[in-house]
N, C-alpha and C. Protein backbone atom coordinates (compact mmCIF):
# COMPACT_ATOMS: atom_id res chain seq x y z
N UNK A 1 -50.53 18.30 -42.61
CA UNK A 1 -50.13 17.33 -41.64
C UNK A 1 -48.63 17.11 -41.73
N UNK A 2 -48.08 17.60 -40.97
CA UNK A 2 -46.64 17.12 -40.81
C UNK A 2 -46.13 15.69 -40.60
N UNK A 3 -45.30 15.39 -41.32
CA UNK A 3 -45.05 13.88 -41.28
C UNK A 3 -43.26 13.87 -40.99
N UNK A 4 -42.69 12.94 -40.05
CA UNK A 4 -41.66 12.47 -39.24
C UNK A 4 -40.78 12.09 -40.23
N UNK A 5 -39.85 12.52 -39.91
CA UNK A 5 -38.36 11.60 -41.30
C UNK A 5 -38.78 10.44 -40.42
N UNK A 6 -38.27 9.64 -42.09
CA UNK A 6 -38.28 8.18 -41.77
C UNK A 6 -37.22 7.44 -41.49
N UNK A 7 -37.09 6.53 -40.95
CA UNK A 7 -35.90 5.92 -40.20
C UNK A 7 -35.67 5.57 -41.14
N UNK A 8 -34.09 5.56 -40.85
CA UNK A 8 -32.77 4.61 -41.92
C UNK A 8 -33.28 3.81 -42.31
N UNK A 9 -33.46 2.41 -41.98
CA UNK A 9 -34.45 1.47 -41.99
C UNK A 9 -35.71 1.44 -41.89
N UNK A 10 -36.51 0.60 -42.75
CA UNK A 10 -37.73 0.09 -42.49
C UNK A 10 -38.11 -0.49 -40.97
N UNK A 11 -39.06 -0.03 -40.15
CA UNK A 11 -39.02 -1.07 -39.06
C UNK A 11 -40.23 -1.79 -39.25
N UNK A 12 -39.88 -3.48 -39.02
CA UNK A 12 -40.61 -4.65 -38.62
C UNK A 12 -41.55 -4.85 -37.77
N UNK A 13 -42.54 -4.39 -38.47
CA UNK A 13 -44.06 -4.21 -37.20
C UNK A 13 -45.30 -5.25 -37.52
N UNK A 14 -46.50 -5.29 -36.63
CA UNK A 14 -47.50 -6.34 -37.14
C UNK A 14 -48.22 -5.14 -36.99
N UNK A 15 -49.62 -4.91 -37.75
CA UNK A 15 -50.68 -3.65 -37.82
C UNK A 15 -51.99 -5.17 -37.28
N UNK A 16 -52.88 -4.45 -36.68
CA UNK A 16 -53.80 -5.26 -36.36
C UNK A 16 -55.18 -4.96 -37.15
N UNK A 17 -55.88 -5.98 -37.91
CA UNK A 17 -56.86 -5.67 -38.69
C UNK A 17 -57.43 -6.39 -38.99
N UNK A 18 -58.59 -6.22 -38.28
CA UNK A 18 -59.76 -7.40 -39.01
C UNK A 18 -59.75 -8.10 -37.79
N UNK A 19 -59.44 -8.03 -36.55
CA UNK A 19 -59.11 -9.18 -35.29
C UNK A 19 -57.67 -9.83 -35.31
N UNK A 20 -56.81 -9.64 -36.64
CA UNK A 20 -56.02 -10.26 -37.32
C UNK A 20 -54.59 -9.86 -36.88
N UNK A 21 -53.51 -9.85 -37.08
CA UNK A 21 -51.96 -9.41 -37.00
C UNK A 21 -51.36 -9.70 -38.09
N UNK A 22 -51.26 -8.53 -38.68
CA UNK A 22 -50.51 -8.73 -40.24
C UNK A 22 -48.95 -8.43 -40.06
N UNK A 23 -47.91 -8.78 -40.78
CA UNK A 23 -46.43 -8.22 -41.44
C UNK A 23 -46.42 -7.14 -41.69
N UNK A 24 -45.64 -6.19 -41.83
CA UNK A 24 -45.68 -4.81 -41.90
C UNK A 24 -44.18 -4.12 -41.92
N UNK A 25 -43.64 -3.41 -42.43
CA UNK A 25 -42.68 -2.18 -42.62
C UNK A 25 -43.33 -0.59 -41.83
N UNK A 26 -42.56 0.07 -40.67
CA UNK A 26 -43.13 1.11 -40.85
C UNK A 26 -41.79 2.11 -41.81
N UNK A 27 -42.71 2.96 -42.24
CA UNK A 27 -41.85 3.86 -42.97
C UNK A 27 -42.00 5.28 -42.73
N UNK A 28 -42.57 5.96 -41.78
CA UNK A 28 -43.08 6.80 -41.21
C UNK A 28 -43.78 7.01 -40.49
N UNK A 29 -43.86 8.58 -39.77
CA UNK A 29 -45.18 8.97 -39.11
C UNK A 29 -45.57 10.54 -39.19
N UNK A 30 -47.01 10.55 -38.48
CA UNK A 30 -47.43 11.65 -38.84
C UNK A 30 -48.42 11.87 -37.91
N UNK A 31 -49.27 13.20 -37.51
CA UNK A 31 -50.28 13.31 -36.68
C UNK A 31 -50.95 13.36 -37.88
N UNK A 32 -52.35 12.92 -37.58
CA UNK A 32 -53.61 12.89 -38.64
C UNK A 32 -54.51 14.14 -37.97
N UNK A 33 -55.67 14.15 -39.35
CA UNK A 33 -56.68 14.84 -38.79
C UNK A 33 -57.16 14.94 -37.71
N UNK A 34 -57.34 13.99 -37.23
CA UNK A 34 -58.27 13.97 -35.98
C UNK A 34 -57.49 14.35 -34.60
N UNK A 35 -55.87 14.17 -35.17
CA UNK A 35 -54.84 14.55 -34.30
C UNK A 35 -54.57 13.54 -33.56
N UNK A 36 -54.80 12.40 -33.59
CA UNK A 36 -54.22 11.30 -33.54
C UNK A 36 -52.60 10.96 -34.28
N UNK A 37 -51.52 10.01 -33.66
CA UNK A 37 -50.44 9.70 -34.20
C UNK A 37 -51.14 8.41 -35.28
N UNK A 38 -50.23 8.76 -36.47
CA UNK A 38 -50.57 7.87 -37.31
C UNK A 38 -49.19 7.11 -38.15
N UNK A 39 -48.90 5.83 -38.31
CA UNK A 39 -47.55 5.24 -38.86
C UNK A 39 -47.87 5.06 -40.18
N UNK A 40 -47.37 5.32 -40.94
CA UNK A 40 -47.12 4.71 -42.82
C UNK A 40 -46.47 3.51 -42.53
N UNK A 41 -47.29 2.63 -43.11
CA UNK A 41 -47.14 0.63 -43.02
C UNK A 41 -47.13 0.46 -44.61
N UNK A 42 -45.62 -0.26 -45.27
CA UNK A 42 -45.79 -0.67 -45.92
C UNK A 42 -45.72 -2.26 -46.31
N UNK A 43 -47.17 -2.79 -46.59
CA UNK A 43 -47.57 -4.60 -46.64
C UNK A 43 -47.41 -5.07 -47.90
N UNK A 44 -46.43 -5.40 -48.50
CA UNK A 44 -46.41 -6.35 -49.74
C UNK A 44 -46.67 -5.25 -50.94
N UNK A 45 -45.85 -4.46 -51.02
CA UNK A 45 -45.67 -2.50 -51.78
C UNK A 45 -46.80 -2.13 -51.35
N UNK A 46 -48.03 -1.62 -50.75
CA UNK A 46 -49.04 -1.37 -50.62
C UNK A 46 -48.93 -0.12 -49.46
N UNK A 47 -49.26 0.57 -49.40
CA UNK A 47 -48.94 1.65 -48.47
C UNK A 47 -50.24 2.36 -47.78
N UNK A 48 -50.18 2.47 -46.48
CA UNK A 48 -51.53 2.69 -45.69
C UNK A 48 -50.80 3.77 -44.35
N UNK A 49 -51.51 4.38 -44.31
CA UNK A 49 -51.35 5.10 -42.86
C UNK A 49 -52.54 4.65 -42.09
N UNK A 50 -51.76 3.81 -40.86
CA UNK A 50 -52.89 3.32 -39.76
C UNK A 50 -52.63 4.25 -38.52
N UNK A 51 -53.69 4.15 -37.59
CA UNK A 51 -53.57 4.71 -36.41
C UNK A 51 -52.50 3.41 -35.38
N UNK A 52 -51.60 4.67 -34.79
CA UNK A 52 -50.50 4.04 -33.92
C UNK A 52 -51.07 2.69 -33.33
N UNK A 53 -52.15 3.19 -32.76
CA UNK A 53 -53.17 2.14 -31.45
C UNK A 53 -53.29 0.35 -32.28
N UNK A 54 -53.23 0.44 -33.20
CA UNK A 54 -52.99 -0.68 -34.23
C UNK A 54 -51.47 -1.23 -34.87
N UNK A 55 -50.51 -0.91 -34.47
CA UNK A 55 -49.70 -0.83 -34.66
C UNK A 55 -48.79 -1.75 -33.40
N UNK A 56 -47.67 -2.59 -33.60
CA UNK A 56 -47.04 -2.98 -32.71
C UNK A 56 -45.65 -3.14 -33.13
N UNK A 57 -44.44 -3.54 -32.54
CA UNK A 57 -43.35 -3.88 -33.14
C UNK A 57 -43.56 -5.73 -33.50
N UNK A 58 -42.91 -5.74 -34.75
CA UNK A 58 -42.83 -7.43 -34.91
C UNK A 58 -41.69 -8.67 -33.67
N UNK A 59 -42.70 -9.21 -33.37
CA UNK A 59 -41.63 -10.54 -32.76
C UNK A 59 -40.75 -10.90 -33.61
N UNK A 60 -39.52 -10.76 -33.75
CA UNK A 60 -38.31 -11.52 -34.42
C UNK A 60 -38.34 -12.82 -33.51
């Protein structure tokens, strides 16, 4: 799976989970298995690759 350089910066995103809108860093991306786009979110050091579709930019 090929994965995207990561931006200079961290970007400020909310991931949606659980019905919920969490805080979030993205720090990458990548197509997944299924061939879906997928972002590397990092929440409080914790690191997850979610599907894009869950994914938003944060309201400043």
């Amino acid at each position: 799976m090929p994965v995207a350089p990561s931006p200079a910066r961290p970007i400020a995103v909310q991931i949606r989970i659980g019905g919920r809108w969490i805080a979030g860093q993205e720090l990458g991306r990548r197509t997944g298995t299924a061939g879906t786009d997928e972002i590397l979110v990092s929440h409080h050091g914790h690191l997850v690759w979610v599907d894009q579709s869950s994914v938003r930019e944060s309201r400043s």
